[in-house]
PDB file of N, CA and C in Angstrom:
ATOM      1  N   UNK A   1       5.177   7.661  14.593  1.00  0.00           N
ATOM      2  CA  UNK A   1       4.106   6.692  14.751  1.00  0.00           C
ATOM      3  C   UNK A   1       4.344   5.560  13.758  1.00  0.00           C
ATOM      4  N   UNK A   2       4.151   4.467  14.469  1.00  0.00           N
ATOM      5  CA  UNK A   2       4.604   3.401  13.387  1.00  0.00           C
ATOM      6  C   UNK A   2       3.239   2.009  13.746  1.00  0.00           C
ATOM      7  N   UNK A   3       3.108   1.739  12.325  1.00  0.00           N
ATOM      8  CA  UNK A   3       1.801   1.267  12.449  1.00  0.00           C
ATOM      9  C   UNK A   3       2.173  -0.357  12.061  1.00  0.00           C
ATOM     10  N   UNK A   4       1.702  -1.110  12.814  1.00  0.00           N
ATOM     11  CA  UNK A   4       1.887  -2.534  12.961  1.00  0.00           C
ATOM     12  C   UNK A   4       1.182  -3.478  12.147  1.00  0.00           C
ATOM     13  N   UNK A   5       1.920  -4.636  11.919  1.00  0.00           N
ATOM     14  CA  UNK A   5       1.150  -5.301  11.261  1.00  0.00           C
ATOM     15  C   UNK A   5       1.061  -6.802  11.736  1.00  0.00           C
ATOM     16  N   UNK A   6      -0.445  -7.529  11.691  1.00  0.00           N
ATOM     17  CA  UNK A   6      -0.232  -8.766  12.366  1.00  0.00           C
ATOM     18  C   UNK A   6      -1.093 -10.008  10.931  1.00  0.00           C
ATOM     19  N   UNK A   7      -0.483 -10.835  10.750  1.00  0.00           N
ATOM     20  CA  UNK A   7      -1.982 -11.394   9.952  1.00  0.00           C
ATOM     21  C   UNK A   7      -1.754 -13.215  10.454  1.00  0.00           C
ATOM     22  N   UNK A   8      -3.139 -13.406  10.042  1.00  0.00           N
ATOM     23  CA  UNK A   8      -2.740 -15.444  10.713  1.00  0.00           C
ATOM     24  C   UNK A   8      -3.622 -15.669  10.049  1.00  0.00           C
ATOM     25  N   UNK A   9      -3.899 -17.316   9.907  1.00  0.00           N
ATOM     26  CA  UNK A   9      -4.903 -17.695   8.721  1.00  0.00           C
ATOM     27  C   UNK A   9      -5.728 -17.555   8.147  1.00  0.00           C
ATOM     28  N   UNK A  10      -6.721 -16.578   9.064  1.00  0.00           N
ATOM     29  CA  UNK A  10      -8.030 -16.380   8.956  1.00  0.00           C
ATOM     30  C   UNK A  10      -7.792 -14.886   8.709  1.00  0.00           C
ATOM     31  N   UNK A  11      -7.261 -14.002   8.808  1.00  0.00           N
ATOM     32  CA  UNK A  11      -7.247 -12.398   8.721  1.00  0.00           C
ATOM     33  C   UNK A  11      -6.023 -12.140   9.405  1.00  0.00           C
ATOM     34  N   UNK A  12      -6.558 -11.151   9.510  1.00  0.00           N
ATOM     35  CA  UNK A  12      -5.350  -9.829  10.173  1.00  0.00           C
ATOM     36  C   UNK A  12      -5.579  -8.520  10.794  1.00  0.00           C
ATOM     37  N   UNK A  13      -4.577  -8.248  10.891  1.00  0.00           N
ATOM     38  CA  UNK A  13      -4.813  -5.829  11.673  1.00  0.00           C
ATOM     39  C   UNK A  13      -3.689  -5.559  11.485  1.00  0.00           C
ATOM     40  N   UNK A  14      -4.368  -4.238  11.423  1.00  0.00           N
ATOM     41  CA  UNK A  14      -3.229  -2.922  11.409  1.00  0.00           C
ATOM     42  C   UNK A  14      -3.713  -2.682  12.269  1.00  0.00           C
ATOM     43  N   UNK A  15      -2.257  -2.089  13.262  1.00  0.00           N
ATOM     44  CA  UNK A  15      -2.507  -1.430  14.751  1.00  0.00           C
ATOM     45  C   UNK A  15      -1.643  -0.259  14.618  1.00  0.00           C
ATOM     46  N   UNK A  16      -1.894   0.734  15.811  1.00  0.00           N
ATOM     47  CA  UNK A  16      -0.958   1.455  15.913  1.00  0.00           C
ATOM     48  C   UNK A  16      -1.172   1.617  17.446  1.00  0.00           C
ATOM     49  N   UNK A  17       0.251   0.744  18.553  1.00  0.00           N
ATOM     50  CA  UNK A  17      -0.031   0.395  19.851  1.00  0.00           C
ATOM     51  C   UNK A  17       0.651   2.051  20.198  1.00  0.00           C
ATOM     52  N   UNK A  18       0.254   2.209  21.609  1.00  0.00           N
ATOM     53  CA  UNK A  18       0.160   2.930  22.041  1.00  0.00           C
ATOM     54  C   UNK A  18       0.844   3.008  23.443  1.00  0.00           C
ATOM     55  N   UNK A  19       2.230   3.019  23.903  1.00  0.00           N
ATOM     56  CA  UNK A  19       3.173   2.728  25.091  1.00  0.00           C
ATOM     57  C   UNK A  19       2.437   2.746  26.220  1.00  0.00           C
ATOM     58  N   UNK A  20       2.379   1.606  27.004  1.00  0.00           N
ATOM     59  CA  UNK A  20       2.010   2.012  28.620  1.00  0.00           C
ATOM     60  C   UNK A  20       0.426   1.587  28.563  1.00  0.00           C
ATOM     61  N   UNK A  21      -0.062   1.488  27.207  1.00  0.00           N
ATOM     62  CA  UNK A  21      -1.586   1.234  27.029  1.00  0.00           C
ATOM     63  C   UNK A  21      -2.211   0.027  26.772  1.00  0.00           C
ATOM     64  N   UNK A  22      -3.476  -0.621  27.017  1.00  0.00           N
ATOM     65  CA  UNK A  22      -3.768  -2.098  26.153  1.00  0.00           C
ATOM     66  C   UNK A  22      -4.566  -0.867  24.983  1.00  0.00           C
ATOM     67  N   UNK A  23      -4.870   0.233  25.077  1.00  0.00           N
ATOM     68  CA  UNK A  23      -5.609   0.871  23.702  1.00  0.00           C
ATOM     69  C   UNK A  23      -5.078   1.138  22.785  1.00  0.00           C
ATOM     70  N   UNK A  24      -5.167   0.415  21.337  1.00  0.00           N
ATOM     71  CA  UNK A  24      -4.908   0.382  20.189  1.00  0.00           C
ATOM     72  C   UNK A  24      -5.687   1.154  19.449  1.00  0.00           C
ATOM     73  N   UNK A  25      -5.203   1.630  18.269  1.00  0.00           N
ATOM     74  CA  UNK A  25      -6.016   2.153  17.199  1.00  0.00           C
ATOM     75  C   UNK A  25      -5.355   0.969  16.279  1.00  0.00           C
ATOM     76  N   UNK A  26      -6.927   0.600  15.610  1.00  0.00           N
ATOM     77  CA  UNK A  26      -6.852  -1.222  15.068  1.00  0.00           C
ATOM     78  C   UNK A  26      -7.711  -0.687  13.847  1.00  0.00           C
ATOM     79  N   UNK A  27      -7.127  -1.574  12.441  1.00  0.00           N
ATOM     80  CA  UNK A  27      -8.187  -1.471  11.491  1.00  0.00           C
ATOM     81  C   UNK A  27      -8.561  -3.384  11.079  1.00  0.00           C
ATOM     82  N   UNK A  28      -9.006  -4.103  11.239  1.00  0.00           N
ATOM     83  CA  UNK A  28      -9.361  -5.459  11.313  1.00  0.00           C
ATOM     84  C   UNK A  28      -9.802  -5.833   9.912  1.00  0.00           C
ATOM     85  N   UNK A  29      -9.583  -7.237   9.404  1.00  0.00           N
ATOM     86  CA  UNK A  29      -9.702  -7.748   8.427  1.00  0.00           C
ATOM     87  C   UNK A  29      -9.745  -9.145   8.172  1.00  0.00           C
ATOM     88  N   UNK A  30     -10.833  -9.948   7.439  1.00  0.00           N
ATOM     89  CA  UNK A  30     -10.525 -11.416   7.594  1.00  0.00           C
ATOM     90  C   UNK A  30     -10.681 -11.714   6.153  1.00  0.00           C
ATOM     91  N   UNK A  31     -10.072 -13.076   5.768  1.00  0.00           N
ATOM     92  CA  UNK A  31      -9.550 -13.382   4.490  1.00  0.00           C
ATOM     93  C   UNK A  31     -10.952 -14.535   4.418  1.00  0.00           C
ATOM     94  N   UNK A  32     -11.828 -14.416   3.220  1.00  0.00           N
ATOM     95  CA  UNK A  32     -13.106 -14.663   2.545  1.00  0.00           C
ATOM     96  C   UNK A  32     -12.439 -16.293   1.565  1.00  0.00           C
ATOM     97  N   UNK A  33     -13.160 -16.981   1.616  1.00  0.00           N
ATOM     98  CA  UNK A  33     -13.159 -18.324   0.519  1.00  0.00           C
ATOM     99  C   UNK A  33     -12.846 -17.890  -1.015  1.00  0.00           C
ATOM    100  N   UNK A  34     -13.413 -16.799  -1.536  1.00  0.00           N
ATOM    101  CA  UNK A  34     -13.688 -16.238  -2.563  1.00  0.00           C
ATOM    102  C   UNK A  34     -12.133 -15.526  -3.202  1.00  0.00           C
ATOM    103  N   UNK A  35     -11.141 -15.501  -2.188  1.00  0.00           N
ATOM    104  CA  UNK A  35     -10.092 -14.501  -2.250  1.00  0.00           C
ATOM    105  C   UNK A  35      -9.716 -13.359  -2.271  1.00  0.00           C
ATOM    106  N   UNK A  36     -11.281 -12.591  -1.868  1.00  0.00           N
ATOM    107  CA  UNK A  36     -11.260 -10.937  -1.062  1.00  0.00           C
ATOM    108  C   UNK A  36     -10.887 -11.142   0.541  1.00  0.00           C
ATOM    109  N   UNK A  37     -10.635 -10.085   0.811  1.00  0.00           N
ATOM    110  CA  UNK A  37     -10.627  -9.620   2.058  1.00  0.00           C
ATOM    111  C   UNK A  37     -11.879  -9.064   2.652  1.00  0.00           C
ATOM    112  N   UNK A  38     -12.573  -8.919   3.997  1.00  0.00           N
ATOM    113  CA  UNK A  38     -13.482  -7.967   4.344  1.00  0.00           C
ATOM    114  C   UNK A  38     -13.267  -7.198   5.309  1.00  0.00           C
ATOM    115  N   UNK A  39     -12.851  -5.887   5.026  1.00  0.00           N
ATOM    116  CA  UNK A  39     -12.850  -4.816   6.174  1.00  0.00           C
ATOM    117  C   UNK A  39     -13.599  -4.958   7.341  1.00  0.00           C
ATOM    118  N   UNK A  40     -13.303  -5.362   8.149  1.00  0.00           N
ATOM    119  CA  UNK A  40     -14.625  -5.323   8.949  1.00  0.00           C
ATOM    120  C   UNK A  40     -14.915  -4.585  10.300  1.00  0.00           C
ATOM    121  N   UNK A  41     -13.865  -4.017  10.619  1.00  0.00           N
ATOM    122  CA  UNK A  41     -13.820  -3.313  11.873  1.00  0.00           C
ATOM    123  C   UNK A  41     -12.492  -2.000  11.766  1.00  0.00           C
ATOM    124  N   UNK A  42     -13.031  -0.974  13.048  1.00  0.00           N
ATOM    125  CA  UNK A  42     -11.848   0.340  12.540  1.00  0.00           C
ATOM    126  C   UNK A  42     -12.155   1.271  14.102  1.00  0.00           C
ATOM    127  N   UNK A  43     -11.149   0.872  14.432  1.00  0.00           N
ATOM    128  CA  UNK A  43     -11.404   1.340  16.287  1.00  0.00           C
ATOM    129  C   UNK A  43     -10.207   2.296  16.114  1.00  0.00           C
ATOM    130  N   UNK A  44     -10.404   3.317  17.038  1.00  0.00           N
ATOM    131  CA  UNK A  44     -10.072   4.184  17.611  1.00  0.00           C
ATOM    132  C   UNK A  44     -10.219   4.961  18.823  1.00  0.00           C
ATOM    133  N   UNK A  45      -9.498   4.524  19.897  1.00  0.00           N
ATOM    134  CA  UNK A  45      -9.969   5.280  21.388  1.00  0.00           C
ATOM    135  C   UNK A  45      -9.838   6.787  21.137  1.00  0.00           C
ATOM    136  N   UNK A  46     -10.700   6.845  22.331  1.00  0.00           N
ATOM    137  CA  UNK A  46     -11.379   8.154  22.204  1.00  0.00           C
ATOM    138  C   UNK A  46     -10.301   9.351  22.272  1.00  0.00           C
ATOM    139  N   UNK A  47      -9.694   9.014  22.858  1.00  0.00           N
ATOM    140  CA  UNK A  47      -8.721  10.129  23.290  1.00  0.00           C
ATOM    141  C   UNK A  47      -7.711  10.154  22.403  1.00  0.00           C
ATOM    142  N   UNK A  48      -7.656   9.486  21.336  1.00  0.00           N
ATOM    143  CA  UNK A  48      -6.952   9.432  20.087  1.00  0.00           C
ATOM    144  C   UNK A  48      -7.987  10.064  19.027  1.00  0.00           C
ATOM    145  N   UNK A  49      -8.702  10.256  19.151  1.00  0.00           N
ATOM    146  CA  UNK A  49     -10.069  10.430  17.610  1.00  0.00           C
ATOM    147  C   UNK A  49      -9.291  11.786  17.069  1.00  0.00           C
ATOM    148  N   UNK A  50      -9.366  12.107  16.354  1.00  0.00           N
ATOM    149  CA  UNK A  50      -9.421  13.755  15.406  1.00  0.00           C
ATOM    150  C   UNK A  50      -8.174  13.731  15.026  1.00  0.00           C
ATOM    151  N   UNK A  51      -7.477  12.470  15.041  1.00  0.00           N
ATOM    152  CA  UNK A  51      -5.913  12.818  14.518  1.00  0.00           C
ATOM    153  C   UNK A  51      -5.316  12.429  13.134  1.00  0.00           C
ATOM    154  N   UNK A  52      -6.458  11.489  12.513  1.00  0.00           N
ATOM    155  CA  UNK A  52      -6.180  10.813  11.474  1.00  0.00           C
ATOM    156  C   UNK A  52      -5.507   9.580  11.248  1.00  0.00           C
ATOM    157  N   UNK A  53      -5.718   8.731  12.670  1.00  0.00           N
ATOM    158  CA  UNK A  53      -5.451   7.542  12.950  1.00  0.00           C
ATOM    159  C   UNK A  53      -6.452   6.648  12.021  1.00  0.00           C
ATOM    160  N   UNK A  54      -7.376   6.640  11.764  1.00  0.00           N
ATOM    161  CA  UNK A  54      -8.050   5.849  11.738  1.00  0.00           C
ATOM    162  C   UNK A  54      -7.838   5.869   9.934  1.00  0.00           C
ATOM    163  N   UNK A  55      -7.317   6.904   9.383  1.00  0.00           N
ATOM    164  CA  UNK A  55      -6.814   7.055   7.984  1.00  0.00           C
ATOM    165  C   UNK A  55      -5.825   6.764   7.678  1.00  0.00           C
ATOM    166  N   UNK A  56      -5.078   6.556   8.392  1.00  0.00           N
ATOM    167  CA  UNK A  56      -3.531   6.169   8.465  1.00  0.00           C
ATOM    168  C   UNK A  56      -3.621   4.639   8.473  1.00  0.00           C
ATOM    169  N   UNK A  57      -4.410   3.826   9.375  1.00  0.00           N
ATOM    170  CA  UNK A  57      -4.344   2.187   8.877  1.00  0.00           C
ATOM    171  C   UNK A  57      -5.453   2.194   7.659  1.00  0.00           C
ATOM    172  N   UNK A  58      -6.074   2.525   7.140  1.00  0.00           N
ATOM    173  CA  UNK A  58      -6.558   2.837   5.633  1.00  0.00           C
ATOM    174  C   UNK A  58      -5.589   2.361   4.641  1.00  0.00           C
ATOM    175  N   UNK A  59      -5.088   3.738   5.004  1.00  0.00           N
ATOM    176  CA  UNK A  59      -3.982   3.859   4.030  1.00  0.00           C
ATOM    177  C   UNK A  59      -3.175   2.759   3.583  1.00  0.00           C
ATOM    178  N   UNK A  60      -2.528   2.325   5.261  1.00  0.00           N
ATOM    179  CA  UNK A  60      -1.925   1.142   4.800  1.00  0.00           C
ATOM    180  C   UNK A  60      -2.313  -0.145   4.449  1.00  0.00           C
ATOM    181  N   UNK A  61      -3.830  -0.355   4.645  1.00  0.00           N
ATOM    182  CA  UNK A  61      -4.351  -1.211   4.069  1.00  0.00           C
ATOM    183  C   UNK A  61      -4.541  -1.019   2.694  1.00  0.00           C
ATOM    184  N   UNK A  62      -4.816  -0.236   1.773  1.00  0.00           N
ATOM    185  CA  UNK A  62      -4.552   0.086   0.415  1.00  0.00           C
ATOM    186  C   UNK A  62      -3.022  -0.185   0.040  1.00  0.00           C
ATOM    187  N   UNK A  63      -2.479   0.667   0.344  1.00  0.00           N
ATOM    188  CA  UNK A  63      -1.127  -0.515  -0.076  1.00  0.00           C
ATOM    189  C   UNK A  63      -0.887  -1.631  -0.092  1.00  0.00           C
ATOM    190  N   UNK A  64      -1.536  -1.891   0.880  1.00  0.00           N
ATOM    191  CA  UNK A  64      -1.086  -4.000   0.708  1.00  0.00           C
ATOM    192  C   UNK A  64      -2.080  -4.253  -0.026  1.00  0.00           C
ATOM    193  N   UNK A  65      -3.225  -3.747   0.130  1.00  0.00           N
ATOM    194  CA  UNK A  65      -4.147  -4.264  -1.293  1.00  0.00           C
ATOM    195  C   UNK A  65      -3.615  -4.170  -2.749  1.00  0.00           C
ATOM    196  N   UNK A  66      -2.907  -3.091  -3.133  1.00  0.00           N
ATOM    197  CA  UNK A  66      -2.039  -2.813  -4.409  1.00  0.00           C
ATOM    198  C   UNK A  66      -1.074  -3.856  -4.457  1.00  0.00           C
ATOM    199  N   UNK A  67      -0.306  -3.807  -3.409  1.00  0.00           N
ATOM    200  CA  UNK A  67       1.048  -4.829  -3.546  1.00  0.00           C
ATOM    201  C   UNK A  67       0.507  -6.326  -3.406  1.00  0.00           C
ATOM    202  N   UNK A  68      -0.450  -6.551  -3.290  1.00  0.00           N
ATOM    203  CA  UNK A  68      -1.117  -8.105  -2.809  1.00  0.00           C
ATOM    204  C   UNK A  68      -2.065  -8.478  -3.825  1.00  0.00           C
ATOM    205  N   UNK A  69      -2.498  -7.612  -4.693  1.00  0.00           N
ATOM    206  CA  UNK A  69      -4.015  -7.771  -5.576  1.00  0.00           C
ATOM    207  C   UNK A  69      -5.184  -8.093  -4.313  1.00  0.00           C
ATOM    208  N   UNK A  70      -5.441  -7.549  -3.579  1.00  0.00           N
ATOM    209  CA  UNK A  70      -6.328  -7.935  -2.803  1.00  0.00           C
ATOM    210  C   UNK A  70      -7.608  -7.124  -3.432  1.00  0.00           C
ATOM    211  N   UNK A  71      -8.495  -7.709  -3.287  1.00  0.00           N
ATOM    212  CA  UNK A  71     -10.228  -7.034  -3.376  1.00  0.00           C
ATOM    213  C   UNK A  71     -10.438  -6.930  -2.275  1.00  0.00           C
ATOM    214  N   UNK A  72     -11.446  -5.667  -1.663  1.00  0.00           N
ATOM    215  CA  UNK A  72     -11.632  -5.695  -0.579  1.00  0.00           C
ATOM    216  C   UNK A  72     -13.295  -5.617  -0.531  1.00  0.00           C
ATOM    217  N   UNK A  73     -13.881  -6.426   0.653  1.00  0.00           N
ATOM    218  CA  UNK A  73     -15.194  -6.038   1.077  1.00  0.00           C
ATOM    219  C   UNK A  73     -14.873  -4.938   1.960  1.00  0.00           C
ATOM    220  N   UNK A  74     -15.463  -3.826   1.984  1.00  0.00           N
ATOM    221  CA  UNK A  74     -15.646  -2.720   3.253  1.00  0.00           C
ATOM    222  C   UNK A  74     -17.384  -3.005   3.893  1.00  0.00           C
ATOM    223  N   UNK A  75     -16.910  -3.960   4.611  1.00  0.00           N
ATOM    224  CA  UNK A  75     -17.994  -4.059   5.463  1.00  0.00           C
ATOM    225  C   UNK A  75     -18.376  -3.254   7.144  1.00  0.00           C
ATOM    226  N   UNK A  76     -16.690  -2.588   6.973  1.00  0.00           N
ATOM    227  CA  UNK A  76     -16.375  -1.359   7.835  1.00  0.00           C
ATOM    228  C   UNK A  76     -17.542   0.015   7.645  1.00  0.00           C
ATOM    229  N   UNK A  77     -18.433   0.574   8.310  1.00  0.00           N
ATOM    230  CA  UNK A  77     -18.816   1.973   7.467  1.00  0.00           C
ATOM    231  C   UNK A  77     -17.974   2.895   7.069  1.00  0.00           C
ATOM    232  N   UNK A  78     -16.605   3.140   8.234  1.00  0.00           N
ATOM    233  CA  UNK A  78     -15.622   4.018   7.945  1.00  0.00           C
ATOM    234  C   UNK A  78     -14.919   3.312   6.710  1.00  0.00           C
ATOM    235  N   UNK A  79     -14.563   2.529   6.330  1.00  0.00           N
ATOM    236  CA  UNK A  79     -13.871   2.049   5.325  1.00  0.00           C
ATOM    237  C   UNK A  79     -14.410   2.314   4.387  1.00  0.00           C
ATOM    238  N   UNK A  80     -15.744   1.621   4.180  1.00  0.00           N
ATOM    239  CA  UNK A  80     -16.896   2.235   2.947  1.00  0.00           C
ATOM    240  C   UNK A  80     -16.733   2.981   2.291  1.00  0.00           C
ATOM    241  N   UNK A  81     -17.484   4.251   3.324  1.00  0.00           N
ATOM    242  CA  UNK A  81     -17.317   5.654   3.211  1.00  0.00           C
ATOM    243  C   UNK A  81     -15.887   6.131   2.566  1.00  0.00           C
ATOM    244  N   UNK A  82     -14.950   6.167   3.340  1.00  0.00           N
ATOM    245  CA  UNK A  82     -13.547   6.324   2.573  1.00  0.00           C
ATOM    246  C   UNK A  82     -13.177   6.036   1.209  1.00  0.00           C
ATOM    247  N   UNK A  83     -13.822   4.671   1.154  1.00  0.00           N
ATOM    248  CA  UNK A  83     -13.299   3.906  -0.120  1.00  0.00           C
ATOM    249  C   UNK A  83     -14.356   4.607  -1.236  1.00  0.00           C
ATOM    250  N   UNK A  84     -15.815   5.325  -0.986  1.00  0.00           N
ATOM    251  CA  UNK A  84     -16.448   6.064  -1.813  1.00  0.00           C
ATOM    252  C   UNK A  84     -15.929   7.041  -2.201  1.00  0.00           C
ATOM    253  N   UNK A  85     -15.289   7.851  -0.938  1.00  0.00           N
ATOM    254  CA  UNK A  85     -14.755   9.389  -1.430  1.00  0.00           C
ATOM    255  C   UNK A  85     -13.304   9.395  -2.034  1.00  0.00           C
ATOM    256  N   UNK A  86     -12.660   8.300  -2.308  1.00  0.00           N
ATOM    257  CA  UNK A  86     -11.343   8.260  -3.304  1.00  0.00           C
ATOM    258  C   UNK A  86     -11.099   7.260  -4.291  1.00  0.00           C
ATOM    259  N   UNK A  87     -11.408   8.125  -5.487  1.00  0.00           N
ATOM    260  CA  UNK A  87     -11.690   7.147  -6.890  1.00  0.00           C
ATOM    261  C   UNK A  87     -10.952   5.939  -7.060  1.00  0.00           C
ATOM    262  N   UNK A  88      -9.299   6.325  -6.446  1.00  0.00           N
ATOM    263  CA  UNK A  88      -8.474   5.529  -6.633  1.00  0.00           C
ATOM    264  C   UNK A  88      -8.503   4.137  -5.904  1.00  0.00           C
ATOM    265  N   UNK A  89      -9.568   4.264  -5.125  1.00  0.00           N
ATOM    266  CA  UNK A  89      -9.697   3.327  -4.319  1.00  0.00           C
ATOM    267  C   UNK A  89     -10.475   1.837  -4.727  1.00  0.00           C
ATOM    268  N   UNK A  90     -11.726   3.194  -5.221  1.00  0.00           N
ATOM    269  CA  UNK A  90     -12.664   2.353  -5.961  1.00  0.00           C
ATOM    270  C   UNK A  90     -12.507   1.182  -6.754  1.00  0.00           C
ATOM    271  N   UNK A  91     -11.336   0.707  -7.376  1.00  0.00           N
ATOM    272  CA  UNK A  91     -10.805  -0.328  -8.002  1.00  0.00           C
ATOM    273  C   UNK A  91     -10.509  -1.418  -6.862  1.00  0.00           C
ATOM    274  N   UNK A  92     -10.408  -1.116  -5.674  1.00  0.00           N
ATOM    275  CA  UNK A  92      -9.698  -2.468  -4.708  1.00  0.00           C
ATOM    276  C   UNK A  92     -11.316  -2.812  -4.433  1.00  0.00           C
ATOM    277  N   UNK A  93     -12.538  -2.714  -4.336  1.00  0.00           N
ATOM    278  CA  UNK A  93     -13.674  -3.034  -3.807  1.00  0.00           C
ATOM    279  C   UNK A  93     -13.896  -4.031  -4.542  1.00  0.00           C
ATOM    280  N   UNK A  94     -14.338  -5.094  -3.975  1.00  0.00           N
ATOM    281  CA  UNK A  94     -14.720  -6.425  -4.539  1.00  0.00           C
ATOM    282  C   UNK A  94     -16.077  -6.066  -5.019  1.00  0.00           C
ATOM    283  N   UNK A  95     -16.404  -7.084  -6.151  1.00  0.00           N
ATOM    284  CA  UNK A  95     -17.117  -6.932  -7.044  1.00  0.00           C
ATOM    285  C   UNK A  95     -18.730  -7.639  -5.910  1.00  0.00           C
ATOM    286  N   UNK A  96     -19.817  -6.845  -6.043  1.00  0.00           N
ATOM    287  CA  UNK A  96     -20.981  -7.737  -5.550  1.00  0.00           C
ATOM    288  C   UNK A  96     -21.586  -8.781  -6.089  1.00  0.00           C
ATOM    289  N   UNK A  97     -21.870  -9.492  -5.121  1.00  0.00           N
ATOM    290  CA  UNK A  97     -22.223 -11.327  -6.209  1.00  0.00           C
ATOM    291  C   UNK A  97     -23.909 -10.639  -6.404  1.00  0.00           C
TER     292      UNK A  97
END
């Protein structure tokens, strides 16, 4: 499984396409005035759910947050949530104004 990456002025995604399909498992993101990022979306078709797709573009969004200095808004709930339950994470969350 190899997970894609797209970004253009305004944001970006992580995908992970799926042969023969238009259904993606997508984690979405748009780039803020401020110089955070905001999580903002985290899809997964159904017939993909329980596999750890939706942790897997996480993931790789934390890496590019490390390798990028990015702050992130998780305005995602799944992202949120995630980003609560791993300490290490807790450092990429942008600060609240």
């Amino acid at each position: 499984m190899k997970i894609k990456f797209e970004e253009c002025e305004t944001g970006g995604r992580y995908f992970i396409p799926e042969f023969g399909s238009q259904d993606v498992a997508e984690l979405t993101f748009h780039f803020n005035e401020d110089g955070t990022i905001t999580a903002d979306h985290t899809y997964v078709p159904h017939r993909k759910r329980g596999k750890g797709l939706a942790y897997k573009l996480l993931e790789r969004l934390m890496e590019d947050a490390k390798a990028r200095d990015w702050k992130i808004v998780p305005s995602c709930s799944y992202v949120a949530a995630e980003m609560r339950r791993k300490p290490e994470w807790r450092g990429f969350e942008a600060e609240k104004a």
